[in-house]
Protein backbone atom coordinates (compact mmCIF):
# COMPACT_ATOMS: atom_id res chain seq x y z
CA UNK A 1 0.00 0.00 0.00
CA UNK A 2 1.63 3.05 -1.38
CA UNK A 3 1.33 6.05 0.91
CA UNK A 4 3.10 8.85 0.71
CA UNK A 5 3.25 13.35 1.09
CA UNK A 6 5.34 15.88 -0.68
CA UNK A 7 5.08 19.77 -0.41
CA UNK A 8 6.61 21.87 -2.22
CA UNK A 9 6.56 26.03 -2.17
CA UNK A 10 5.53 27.99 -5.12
CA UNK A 11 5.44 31.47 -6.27
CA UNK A 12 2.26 31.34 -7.22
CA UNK A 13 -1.34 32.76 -6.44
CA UNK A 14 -3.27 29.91 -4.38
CA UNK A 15 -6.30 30.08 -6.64
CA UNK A 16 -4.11 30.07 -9.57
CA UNK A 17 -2.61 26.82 -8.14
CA UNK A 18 -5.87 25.11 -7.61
CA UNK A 19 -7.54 26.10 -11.06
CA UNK A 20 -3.86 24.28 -12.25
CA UNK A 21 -4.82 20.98 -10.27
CA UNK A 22 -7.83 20.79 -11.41
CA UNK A 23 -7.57 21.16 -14.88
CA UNK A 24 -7.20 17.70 -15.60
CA UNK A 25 -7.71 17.22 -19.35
CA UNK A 26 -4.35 19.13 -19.30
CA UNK A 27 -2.32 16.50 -17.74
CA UNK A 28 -0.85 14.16 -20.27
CA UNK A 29 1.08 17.38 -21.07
CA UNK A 30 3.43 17.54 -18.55
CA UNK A 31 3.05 14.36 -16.07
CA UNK A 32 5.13 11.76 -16.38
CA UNK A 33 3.42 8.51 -17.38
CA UNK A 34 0.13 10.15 -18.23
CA UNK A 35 -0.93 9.30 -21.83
CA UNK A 36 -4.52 10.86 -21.72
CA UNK A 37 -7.39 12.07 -19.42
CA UNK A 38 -10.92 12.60 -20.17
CA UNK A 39 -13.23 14.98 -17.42
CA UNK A 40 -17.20 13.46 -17.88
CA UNK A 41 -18.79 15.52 -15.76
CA UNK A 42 -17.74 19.05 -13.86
CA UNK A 43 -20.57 20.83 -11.42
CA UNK A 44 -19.69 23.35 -9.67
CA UNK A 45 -21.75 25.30 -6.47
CA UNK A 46 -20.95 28.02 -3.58
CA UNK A 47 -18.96 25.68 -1.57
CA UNK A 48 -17.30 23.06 -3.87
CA UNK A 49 -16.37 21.82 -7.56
CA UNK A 50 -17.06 17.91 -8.41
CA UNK A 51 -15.33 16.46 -10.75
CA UNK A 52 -15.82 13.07 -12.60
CA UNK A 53 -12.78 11.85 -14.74
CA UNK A 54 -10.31 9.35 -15.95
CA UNK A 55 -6.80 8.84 -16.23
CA UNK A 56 -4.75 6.72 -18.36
CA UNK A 57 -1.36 6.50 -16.65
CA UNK A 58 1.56 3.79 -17.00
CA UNK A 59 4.06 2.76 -19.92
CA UNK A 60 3.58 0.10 -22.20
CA UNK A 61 2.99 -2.46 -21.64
CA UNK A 62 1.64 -1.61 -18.34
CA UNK A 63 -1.23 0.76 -19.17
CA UNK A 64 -4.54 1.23 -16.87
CA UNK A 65 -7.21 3.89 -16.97
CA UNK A 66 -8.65 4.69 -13.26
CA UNK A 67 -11.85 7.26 -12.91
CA UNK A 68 -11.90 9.53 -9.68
CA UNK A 69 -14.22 11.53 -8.00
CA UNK A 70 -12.30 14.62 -7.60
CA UNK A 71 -13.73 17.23 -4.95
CA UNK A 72 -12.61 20.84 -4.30
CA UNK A 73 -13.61 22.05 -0.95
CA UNK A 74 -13.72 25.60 -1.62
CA UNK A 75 -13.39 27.14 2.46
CA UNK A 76 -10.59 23.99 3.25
CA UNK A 77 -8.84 25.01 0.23
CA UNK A 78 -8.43 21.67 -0.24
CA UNK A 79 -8.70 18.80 -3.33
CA UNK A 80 -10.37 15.38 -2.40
CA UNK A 81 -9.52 12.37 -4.96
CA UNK A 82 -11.20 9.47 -4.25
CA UNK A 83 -11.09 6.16 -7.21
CA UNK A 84 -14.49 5.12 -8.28
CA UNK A 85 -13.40 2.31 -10.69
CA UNK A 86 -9.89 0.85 -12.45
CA UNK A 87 -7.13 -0.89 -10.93
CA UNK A 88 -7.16 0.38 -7.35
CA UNK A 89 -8.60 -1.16 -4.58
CA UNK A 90 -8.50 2.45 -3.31
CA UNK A 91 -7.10 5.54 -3.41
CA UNK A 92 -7.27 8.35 -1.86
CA UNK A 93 -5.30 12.01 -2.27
CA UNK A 94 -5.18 15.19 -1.08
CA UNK A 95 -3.83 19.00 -2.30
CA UNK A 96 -3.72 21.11 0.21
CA UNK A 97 -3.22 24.44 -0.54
CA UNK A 98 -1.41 27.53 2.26
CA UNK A 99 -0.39 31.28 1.24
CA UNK A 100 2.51 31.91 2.54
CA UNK A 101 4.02 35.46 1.57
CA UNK A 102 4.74 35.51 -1.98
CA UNK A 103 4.91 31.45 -1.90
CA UNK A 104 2.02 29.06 -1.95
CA UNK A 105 2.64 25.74 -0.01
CA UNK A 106 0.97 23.27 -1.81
CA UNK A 107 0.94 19.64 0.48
CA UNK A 108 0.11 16.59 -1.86
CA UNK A 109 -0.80 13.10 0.23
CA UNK A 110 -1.58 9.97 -1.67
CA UNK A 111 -2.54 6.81 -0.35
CA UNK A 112 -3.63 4.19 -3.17
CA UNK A 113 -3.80 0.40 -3.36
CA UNK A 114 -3.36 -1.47 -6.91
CA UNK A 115 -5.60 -4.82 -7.20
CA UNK A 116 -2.35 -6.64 -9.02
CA UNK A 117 -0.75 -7.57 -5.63
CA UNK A 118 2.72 -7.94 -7.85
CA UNK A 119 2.67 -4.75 -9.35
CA UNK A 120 1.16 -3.26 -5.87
CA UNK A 121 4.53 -4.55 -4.94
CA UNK A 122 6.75 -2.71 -7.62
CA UNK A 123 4.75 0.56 -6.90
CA UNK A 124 5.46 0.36 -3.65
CA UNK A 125 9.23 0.14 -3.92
CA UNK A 126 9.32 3.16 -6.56
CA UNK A 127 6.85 4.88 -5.00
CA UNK A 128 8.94 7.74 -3.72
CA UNK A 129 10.77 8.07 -6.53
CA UNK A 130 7.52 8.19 -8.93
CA UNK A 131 5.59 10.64 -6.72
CA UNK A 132 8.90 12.82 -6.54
CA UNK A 133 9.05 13.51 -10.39
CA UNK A 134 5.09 13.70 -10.38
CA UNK A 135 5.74 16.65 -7.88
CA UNK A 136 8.30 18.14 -9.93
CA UNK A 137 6.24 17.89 -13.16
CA UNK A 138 3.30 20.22 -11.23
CA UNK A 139 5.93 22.59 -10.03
CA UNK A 140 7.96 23.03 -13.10
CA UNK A 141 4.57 23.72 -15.14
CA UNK A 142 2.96 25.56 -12.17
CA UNK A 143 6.06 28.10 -12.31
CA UNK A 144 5.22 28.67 -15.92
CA UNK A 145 1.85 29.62 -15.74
């Protein structure tokens, strides 16, 4: 069971940040190992922005799609990803998002479970490593925009 945080600080607006993360169609354009991502359904209210969509992550011949249900808590500052279907068992991540100065701190968690126990077992020794250049991806784009 992969579980792991990273938080980085960038010199970006918080709300800029979050309308980044969850622009997910735009993924496959700068994350590592994503090869395409689809958004079915986006509703948004006062307090909150739901998201339904999939990713297609991995490298042949290991590819997988997984759907989420991606939730923006609007007075946490705060993204919610929870798997609805795919190869997970579960997962679960958060973005967290602080102003800090000129910086925003943005704290990622992830804590997922893949139904292949053997590759549950790769993942988990790359894990790190993966969610490291995943991190750096965001930042490196994020610093762009």
């Amino acid at each position: 069971m992969p579980k792991a945080s990273v938080t980085r600080l960038i010199e970006r607006d918080k709300d800029k940040l979050i309308n980044f993360v969850l622009d997910i169609e735009k993924y496959p354009e700068f994350i590592p190992f994503c090869i395409n991502s689809k958004v079915y359904e986006k509703k948004e209210n006062d307090d909150s922005i739901n998201i339904i969509a999939d990713l297609t992550i991995g490298k042949k011949p290991f590819v997988d799609t997984y759907k989420s249900d991606v939730k923006y808590i609007k007075n946490q500052d705060l993204i919610h990803v929870t798997n609805i279907d795919g190869p997970l068992n579960y997962l679960e991540n958060n973005w967290k998002f602080v102003e800090k100065d000129n910086f925003t701190e943005v704290i990622f968690d992830v804590d997922f479970e893949i139904k292949n126990k053997f590759l549950n077992i790769i993942m988990t020794k790359s894990f790190q490593f993966g969610l490291n250049k995943i991190a750096d991806a965001f930042q490196k784009r994020a610093e762009k925009l």
